[in-house]
N, C-alpha and C. Protein backbone atom coordinates (compact mmCIF):
# COMPACT_ATOMS: atom_id res chain seq x y z
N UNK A 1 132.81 77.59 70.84
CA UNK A 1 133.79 76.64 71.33
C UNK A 1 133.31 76.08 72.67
N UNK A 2 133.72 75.03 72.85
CA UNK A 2 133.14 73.90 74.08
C UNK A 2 134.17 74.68 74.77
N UNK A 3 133.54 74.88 76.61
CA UNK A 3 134.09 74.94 77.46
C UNK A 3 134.07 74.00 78.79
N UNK A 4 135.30 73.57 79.26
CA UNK A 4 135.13 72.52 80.19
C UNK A 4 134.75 73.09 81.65
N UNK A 5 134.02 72.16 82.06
CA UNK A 5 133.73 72.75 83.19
C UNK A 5 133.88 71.91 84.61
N UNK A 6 134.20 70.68 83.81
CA UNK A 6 134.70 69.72 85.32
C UNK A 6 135.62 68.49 84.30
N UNK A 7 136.49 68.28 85.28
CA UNK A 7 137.20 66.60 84.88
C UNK A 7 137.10 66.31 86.02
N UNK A 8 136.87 64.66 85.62
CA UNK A 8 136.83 63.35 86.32
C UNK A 8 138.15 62.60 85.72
N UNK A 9 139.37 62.09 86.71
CA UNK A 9 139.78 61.17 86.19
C UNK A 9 139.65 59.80 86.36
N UNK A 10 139.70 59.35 84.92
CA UNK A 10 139.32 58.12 85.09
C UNK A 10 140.27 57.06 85.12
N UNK A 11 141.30 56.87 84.38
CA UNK A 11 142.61 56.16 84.63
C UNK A 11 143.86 56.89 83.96
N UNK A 12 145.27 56.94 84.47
CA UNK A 12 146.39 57.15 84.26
C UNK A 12 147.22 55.93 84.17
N UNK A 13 147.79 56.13 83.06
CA UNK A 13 148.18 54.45 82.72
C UNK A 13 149.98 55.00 82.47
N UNK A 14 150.75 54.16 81.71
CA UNK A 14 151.44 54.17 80.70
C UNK A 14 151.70 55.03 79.80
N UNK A 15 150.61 54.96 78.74
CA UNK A 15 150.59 55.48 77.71
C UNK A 15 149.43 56.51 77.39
N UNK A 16 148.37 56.06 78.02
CA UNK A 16 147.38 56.68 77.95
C UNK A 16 146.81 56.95 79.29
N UNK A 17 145.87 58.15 79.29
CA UNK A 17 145.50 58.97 80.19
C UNK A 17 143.82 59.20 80.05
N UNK A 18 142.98 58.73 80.57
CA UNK A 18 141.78 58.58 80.24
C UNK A 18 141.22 59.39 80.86
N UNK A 19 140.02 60.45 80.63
CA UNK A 19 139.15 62.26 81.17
C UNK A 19 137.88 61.76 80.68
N UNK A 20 137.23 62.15 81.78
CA UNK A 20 135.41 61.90 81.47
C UNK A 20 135.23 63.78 81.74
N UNK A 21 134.98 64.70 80.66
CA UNK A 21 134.30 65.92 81.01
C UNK A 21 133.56 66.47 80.93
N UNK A 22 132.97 67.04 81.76
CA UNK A 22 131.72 68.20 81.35
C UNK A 22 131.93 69.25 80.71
N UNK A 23 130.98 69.70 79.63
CA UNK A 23 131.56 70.50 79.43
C UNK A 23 130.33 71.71 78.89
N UNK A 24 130.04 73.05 78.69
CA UNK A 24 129.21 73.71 78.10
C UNK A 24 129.80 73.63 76.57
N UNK A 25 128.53 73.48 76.36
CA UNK A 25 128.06 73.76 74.49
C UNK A 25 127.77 75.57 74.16
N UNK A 26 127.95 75.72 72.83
CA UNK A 26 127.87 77.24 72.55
C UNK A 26 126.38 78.13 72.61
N UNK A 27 125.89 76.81 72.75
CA UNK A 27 124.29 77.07 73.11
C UNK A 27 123.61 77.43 74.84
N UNK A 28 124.57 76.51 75.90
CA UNK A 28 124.60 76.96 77.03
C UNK A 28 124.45 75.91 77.93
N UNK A 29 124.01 74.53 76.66
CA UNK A 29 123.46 73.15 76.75
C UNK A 29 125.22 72.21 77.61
N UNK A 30 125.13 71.75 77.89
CA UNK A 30 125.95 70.60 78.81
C UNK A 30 125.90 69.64 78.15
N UNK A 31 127.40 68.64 78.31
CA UNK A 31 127.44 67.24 77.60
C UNK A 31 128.49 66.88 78.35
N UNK A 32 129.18 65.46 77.72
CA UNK A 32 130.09 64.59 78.31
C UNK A 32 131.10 64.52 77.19
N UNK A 33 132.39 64.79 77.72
CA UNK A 33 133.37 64.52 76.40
C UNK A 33 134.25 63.54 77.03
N UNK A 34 134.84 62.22 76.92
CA UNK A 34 135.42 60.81 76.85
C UNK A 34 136.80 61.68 76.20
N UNK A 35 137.87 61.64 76.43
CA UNK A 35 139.16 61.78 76.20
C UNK A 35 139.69 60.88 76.55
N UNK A 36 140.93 60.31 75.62
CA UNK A 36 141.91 59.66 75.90
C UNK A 36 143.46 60.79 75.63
N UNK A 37 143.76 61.29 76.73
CA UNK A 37 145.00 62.19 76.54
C UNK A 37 146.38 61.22 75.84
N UNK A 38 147.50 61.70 75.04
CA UNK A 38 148.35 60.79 74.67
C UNK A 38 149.24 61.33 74.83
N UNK A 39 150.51 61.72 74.61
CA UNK A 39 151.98 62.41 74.76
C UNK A 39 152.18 62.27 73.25
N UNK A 40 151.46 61.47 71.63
CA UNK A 40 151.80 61.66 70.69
C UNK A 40 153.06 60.81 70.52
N UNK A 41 153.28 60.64 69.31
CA UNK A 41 154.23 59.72 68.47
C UNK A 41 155.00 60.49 67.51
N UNK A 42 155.88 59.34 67.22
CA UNK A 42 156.85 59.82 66.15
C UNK A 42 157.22 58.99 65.28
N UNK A 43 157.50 58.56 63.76
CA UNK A 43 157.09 57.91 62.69
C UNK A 43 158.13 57.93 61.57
N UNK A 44 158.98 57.28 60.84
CA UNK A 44 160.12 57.93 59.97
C UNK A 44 159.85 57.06 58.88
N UNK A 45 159.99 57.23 57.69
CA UNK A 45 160.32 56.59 56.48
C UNK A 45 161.79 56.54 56.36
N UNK A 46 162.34 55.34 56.76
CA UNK A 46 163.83 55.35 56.50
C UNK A 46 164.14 54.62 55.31
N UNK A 47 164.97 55.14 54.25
CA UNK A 47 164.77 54.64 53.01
C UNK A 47 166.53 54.03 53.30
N UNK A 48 167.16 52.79 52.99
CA UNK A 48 168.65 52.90 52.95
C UNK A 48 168.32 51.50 51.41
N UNK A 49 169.75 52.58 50.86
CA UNK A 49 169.85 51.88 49.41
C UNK A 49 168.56 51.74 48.24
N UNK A 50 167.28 52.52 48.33
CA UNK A 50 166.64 52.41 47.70
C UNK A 50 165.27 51.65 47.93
N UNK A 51 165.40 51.34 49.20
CA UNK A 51 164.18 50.52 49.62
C UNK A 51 163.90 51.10 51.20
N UNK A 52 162.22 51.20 51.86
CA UNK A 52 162.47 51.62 52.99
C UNK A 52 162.41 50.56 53.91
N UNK A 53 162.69 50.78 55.25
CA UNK A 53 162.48 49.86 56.25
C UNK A 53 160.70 49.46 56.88
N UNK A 54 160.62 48.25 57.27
CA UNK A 54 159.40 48.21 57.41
C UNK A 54 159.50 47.42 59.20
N UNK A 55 158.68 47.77 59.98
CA UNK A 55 158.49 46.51 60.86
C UNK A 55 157.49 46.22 61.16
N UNK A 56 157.72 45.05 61.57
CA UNK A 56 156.14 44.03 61.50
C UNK A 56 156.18 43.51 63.31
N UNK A 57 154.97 43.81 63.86
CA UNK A 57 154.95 43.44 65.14
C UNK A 57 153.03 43.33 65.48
N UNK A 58 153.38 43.01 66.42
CA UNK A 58 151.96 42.22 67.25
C UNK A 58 151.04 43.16 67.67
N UNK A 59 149.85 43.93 67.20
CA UNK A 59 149.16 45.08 67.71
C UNK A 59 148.09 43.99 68.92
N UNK A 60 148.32 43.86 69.96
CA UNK A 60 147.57 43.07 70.95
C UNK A 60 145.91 43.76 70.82
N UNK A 61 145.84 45.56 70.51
CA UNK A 61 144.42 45.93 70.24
C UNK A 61 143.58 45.73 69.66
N UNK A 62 144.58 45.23 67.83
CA UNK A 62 144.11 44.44 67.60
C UNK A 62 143.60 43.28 67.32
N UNK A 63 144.57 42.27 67.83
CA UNK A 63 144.95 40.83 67.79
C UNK A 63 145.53 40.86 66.15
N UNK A 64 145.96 41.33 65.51
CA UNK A 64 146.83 40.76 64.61
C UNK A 64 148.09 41.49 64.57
N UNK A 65 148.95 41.04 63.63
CA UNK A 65 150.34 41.56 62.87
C UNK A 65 150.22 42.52 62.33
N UNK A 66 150.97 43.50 62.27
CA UNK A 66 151.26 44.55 61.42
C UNK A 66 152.08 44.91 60.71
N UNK A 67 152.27 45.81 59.58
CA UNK A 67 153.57 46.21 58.81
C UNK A 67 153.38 47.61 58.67
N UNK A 68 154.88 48.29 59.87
CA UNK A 68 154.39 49.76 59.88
C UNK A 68 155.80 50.08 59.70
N UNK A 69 155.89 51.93 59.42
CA UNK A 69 156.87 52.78 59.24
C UNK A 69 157.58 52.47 60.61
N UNK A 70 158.74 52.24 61.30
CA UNK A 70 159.12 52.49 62.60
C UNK A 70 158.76 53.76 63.44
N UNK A 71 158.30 53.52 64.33
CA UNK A 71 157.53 54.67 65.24
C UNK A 71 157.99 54.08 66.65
N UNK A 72 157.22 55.18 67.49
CA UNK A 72 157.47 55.54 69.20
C UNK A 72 156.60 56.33 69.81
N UNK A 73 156.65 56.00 70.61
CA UNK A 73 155.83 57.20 71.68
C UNK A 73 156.74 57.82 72.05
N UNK A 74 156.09 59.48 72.17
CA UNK A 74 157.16 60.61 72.59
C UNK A 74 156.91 60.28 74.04
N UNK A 75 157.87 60.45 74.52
CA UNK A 75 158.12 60.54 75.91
C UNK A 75 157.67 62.26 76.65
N UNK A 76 157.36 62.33 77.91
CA UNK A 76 156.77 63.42 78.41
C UNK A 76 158.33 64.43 78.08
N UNK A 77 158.02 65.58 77.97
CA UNK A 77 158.89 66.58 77.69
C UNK A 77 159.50 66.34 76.27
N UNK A 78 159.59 65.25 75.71
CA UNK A 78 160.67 64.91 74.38
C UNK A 78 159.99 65.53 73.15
N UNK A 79 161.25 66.28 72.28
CA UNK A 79 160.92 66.85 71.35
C UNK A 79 160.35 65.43 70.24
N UNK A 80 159.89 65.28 69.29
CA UNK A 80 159.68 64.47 68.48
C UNK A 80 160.67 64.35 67.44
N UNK A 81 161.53 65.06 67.18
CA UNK A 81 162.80 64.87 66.70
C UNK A 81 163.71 63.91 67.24
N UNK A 82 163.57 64.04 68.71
CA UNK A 82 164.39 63.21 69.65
C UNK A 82 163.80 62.05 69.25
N UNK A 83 162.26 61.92 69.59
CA UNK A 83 161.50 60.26 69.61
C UNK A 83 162.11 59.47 68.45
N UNK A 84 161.88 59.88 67.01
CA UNK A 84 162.04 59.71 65.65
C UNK A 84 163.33 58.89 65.88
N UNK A 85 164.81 59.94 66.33
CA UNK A 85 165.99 59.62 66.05
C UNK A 85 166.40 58.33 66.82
N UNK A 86 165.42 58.48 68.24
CA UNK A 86 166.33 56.90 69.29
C UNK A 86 165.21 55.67 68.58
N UNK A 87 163.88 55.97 68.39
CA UNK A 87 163.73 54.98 67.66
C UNK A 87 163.66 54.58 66.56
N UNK A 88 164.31 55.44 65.50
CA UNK A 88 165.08 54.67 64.58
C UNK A 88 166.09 53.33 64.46
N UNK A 89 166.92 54.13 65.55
CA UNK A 89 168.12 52.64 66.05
C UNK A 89 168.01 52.05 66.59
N UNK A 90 166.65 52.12 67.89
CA UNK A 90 165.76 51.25 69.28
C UNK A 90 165.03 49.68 67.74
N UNK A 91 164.98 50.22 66.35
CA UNK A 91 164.09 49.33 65.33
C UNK A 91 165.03 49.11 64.17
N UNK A 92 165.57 49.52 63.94
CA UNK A 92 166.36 49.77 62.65
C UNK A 92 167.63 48.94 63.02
N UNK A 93 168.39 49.94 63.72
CA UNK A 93 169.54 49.22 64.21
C UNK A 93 170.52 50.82 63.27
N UNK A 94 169.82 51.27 62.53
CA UNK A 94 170.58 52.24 61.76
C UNK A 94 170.49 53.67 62.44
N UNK A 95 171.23 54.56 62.23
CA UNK A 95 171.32 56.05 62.37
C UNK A 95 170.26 56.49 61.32
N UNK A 96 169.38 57.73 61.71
CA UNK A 96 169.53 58.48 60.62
C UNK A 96 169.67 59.84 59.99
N UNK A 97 169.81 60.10 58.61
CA UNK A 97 170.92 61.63 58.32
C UNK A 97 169.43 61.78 57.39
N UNK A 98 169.66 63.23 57.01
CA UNK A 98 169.07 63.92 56.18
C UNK A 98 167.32 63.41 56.52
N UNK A 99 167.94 63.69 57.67
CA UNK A 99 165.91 63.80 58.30
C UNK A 99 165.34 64.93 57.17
N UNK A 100 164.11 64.86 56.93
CA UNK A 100 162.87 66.35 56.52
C UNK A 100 161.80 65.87 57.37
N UNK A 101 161.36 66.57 58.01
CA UNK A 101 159.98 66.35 58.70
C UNK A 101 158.77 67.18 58.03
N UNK A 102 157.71 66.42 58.09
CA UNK A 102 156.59 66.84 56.92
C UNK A 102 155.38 67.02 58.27
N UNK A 103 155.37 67.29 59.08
CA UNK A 103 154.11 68.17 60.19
C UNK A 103 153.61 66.73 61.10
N UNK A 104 152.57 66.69 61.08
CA UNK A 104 151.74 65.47 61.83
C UNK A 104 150.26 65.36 61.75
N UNK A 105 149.59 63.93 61.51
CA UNK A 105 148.65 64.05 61.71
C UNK A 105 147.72 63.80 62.87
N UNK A 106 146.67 63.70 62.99
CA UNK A 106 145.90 63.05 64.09
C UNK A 106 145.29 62.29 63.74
N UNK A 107 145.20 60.85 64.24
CA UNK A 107 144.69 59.78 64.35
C UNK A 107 143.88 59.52 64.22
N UNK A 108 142.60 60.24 65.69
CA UNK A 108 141.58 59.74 65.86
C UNK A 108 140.93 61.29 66.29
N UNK A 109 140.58 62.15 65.82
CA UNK A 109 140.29 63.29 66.67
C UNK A 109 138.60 63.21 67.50
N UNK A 110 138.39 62.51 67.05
CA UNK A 110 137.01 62.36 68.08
C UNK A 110 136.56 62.12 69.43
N UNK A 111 137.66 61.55 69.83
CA UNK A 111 138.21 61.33 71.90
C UNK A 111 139.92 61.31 71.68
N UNK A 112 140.69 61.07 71.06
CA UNK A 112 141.98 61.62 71.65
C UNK A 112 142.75 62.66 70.98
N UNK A 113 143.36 62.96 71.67
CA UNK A 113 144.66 63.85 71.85
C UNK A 113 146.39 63.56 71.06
N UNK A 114 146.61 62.45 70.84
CA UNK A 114 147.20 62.19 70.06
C UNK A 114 147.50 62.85 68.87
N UNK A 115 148.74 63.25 68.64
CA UNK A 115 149.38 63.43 67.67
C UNK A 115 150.75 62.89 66.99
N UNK A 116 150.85 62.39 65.16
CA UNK A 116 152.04 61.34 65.02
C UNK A 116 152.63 62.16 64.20
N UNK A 117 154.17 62.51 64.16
CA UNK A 117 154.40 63.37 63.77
C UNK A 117 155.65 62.44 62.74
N UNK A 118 155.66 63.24 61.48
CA UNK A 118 156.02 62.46 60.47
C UNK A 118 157.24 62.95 59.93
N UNK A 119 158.14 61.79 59.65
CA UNK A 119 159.65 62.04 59.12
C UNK A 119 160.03 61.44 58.13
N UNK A 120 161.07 61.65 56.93
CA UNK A 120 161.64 61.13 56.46
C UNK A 120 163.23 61.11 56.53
N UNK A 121 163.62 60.05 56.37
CA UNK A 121 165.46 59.83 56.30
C UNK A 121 165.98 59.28 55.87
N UNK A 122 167.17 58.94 55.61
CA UNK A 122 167.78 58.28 54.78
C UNK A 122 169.08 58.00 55.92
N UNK A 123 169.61 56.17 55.75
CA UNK A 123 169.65 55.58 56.83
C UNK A 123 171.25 55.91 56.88
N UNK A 124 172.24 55.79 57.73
CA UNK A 124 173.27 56.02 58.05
C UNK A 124 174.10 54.94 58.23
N UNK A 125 174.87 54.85 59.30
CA UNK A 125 175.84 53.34 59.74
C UNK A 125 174.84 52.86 60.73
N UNK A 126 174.92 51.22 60.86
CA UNK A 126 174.58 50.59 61.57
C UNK A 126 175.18 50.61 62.59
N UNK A 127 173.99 50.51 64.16
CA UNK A 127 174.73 50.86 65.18
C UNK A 127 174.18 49.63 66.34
N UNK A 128 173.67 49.06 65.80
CA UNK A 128 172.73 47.88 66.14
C UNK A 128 171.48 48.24 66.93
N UNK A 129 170.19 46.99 66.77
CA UNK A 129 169.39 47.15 67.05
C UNK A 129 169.16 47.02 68.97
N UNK A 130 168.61 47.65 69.30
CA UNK A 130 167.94 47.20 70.86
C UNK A 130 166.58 47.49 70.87
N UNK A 131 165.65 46.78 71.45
CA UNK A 131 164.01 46.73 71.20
C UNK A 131 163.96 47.00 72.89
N UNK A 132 162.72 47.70 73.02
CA UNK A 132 162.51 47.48 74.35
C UNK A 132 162.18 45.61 74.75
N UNK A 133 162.18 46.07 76.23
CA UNK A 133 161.77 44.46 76.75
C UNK A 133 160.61 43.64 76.42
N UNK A 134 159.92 44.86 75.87
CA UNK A 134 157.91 44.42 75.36
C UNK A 134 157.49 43.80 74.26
N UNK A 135 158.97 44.41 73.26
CA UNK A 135 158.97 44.61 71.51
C UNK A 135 159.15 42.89 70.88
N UNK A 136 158.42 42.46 70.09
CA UNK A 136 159.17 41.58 69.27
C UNK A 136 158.76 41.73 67.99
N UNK A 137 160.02 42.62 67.20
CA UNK A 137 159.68 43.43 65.74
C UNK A 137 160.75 42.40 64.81
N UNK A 138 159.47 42.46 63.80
CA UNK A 138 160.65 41.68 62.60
C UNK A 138 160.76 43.12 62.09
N UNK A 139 162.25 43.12 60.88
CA UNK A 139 162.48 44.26 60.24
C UNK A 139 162.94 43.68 58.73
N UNK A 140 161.99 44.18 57.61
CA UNK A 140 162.20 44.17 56.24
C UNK A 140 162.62 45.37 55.66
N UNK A 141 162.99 45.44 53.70
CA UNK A 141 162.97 46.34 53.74
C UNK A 141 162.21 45.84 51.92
N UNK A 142 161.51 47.03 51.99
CA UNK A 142 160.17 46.72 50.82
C UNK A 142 160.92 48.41 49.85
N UNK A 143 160.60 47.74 48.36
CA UNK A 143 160.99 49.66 47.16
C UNK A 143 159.45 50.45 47.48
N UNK A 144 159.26 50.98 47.11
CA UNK A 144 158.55 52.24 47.04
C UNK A 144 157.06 51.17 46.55
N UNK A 145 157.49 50.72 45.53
CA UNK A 145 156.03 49.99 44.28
C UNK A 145 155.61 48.83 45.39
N UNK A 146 156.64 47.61 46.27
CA UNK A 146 156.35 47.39 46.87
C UNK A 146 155.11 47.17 48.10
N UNK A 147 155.45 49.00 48.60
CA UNK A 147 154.70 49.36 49.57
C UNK A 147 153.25 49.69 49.20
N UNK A 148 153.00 50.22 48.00
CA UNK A 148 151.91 50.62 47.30
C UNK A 148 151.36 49.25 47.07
N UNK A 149 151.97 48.18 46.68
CA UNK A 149 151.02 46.78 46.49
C UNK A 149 150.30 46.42 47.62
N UNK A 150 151.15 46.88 48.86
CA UNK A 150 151.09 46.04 50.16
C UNK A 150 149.52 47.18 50.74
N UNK A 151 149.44 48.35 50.07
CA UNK A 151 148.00 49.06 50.69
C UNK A 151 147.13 48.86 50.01
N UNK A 152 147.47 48.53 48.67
CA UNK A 152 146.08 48.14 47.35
C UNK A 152 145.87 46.64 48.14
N UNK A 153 146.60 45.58 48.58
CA UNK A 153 145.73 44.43 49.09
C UNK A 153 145.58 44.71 50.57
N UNK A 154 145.76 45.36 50.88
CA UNK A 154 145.05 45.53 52.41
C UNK A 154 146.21 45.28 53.67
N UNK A 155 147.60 44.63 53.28
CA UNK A 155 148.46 44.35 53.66
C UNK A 155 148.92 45.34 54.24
N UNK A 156 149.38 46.61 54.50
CA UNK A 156 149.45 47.68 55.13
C UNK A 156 148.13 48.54 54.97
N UNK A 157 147.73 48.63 56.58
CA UNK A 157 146.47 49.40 56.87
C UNK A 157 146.52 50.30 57.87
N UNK A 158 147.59 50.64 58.44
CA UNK A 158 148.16 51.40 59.38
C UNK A 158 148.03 52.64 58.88
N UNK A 159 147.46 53.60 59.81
CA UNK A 159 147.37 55.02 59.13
C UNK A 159 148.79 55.98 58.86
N UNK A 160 149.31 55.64 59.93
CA UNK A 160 150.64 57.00 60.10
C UNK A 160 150.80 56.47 58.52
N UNK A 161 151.42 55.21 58.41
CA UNK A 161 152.34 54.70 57.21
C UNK A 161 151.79 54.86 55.82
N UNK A 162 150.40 55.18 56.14
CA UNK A 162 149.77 55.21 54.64
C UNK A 162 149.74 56.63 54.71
N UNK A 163 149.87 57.53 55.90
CA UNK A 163 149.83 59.01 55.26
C UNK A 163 151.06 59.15 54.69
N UNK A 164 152.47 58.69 55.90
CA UNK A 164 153.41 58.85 55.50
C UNK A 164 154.37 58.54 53.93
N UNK A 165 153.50 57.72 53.61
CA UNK A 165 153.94 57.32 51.89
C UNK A 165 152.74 58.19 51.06
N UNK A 166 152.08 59.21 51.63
CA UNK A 166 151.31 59.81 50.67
C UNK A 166 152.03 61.01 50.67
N UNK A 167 152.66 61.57 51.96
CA UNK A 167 153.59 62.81 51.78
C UNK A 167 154.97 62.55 51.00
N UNK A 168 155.83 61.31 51.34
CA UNK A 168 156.70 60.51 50.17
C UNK A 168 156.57 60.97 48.72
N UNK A 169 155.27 60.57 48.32
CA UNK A 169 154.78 60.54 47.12
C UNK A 169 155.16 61.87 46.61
N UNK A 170 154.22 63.09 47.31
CA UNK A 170 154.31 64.07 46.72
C UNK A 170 155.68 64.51 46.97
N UNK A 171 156.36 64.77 47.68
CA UNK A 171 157.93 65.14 47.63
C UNK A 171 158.59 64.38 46.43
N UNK A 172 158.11 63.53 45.62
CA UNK A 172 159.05 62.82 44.74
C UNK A 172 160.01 62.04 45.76
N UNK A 173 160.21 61.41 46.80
CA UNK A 173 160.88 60.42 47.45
C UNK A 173 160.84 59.12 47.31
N UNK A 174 159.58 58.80 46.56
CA UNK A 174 159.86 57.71 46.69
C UNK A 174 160.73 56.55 45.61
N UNK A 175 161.48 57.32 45.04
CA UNK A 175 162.46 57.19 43.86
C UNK A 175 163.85 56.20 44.54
């Protein structure tokens, strides 16, 4: 196992937290490990009436549109239960009941830290939407066969959302 042996920081942002480290190899050899630290996300399949919710917003990283599961960044200290539930209704505009949470994956494990941790629910009363000041999300709502068309043409390429309809799948949810 790599042991660190110095950090450099390199920027503290927002969202992300950027580490240049040294570190020993198991051999005795020295290298550089590039981290991007994250606080991790939170991700829900909200299904109401038979179809789930989708939103579509502006990834500036990568200059285009997207169509993803509603997600958030966990906030420092926040359980991911918490993240899931305010931004459900921060995107949705809905509550939601009969959460199951199915674990989390990682993103990118090769420089960050990040982890998106994955939910399903089924939507409640409307309580209306509020977006942060940054957000400008359209919100659809696509069936199950839908969503599967939208990853066979390339139309959803977002990872959380394509794991998250692969754990769907196997639970039989997406019915």
């Amino acid at each position: 196992m790599e042991k660190q042996l110095e950090r450099e920081e390199i920027y503290n942002g927002k969202v992300i937290h950027v580490v240049k480290d040294l570190v020993e190899l198991d051999d005795g050899r020295t290298s550089i490990r590039e981290v991007v630290l994250h606080n991790g996300g939170a991700c829900i399949a909200l299904k109401h009436e038979g179809s789930f919710f989708l939103v579509r917003q502006y990834r500036y990283s990568l200059s285009k549109e997207m169509w993803e599961f509603p997600a958030g960044k966990i906030e420092k200290g926040e359980d991911p239960l918490e993240t899931v539930m305010r931004e459900t209704v921060e995107e949705t505009g809905y509550e939601a009941r009969n959460v199951h949470g199915f674990g989390y994956i990682i993103p990118t494990c090769g420089y960050d830290s990040e982890k998106i941790y994955l939910y399903y629910g089924e939507s409640d009363k409307y309580v209306g939407q509020h977006f942060d000041p940054d957000e400008n999300i359209q919100l659809r709502r696509f069936s199950f066969k839908q969503l599967e068309e939208m990853v066979r043409s390339g139309e959803i390429d977002d990872a959380k959302t394509i794991a998250l309809m692969y754990r769907i799948k196997m639970e039989g949810l997406d019915e």
